[in-house]
Protein backbone atom coordinates (compact mmCIF):
# COMPACT_ATOMS: atom_id res chain seq x y z
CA UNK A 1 30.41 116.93 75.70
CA UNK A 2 33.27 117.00 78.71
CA UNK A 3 36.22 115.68 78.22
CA UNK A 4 36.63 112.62 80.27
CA UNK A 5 40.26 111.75 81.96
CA UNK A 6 41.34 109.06 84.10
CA UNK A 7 43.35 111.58 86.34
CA UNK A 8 40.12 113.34 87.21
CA UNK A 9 40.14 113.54 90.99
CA UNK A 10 39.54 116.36 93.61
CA UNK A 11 43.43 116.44 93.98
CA UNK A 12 43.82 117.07 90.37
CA UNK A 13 41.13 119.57 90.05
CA UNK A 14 43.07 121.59 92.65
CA UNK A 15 46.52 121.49 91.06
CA UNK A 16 45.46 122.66 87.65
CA UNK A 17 43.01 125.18 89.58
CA UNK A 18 46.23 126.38 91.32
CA UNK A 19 48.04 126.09 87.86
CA UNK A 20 45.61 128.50 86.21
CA UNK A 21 45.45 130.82 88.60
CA UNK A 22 49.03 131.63 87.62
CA UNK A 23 49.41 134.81 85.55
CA UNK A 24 53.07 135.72 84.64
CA UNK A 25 56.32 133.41 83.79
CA UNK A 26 57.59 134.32 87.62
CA UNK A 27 54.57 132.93 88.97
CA UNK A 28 55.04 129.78 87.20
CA UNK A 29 59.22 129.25 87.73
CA UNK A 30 58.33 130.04 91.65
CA UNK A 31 55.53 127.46 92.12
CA UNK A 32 57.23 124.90 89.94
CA UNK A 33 60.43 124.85 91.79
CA UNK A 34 58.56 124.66 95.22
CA UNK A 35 56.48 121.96 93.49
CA UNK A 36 58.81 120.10 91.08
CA UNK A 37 62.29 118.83 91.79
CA UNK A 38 64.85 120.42 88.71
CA UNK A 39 64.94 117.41 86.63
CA UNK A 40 60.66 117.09 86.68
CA UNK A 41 60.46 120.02 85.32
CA UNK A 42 63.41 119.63 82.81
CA UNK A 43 61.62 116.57 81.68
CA UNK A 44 58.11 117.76 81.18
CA UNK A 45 60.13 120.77 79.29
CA UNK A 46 61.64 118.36 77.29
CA UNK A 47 58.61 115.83 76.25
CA UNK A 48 56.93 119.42 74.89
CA UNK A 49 59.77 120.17 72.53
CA UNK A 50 60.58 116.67 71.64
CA UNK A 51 56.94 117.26 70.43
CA UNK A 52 57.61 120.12 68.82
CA UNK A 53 60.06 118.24 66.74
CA UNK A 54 58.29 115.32 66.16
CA UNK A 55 55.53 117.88 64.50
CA UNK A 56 58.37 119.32 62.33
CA UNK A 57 59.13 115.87 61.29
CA UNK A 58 62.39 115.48 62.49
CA UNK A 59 63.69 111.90 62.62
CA UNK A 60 63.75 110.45 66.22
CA UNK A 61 67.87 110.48 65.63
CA UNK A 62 67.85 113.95 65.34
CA UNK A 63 65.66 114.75 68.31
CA UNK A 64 67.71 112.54 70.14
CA UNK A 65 70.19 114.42 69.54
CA UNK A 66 69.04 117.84 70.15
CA UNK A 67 66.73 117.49 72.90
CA UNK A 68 68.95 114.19 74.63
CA UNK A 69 65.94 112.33 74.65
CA UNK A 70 65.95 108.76 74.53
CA UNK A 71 64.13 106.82 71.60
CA UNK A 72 61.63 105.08 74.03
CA UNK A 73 60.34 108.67 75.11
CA UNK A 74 59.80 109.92 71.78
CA UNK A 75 58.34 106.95 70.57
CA UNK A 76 55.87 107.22 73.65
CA UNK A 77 55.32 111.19 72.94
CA UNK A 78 54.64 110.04 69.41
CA UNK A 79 51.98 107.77 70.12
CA UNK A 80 50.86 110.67 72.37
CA UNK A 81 50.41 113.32 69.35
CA UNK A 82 48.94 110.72 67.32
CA UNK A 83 46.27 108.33 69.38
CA UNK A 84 46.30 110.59 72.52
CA UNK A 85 43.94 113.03 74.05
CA UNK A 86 44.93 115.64 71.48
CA UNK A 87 46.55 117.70 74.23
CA UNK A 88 49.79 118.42 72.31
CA UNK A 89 47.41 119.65 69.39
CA UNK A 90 45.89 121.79 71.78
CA UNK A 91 48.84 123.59 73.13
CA UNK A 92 50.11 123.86 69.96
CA UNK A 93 47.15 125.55 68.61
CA UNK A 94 47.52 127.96 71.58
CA UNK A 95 50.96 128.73 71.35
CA UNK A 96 50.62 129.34 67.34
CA UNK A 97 52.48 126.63 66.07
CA UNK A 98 49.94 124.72 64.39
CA UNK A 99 49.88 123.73 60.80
C-alpha cells in the first residue's frame, strides 16, 4: 500500500521531483540557497541531528546544548521518531545509522 500524506499536492510532487533529480552535494547547496533562506536550511539541518541524538539517547539537556536547540523542538522531533511517519527511521536506515 502507498503511503498516504497530508502534504500530497501537485506542488509538492514537484518539489521533491525537483529534489530527486539532484545528484551531487553542489547540486543540493545551489538549489537550497536559491530556495531556502540560511536559517531554513540551518533549521531543517538541525531537527535531523537533534534526531540523531535523540536516537543515541542523549538527554534533551545535552542536545540542547550541542545542537542549540530549544526543548520544545526536541520534544516535537521526539514525538516525530516515535508516533510519526517513520521518516527519521527511514533516513536513518539510508544513511547507515540504524540500530
Amino acid at each position: 500500500m502507498a503511503y498516504s500524506s497530508k502534504l500530497k499536492s501537485e506542488q509538492t510532487d514537484g518539489f521533491f521531483e525537483a529534489i530527486l533529480s539532484l545528484e551531487t552535494m553542489e547540486e543540493c547547496y545551489r538549489f537550497f540557497e536559491d530556495i531556502c533562506t540560511i536559517k531554513e536550511i540551518q533549521a531543517i539541518a538541525q531537527r535531523l541531528e537533534v534526531a540523531k541524538q535523540l536516537k543515541e539517547n542523549k538527554t534533551y539537556n545535552e542536545i540542547e546544548v550541542a545542537t542549540g536547540a530549544s526543548t520544545a523542538t526536541i520534544s516535537r522531533i521526539n514525538r516525530s521518531l516515535n508516533y510519526g511517519a517513520d521518516g527519521y527511521k527511514l533516513i536513518f536506515k539510508k544513511l547507515g545509522l540504524e540500530d
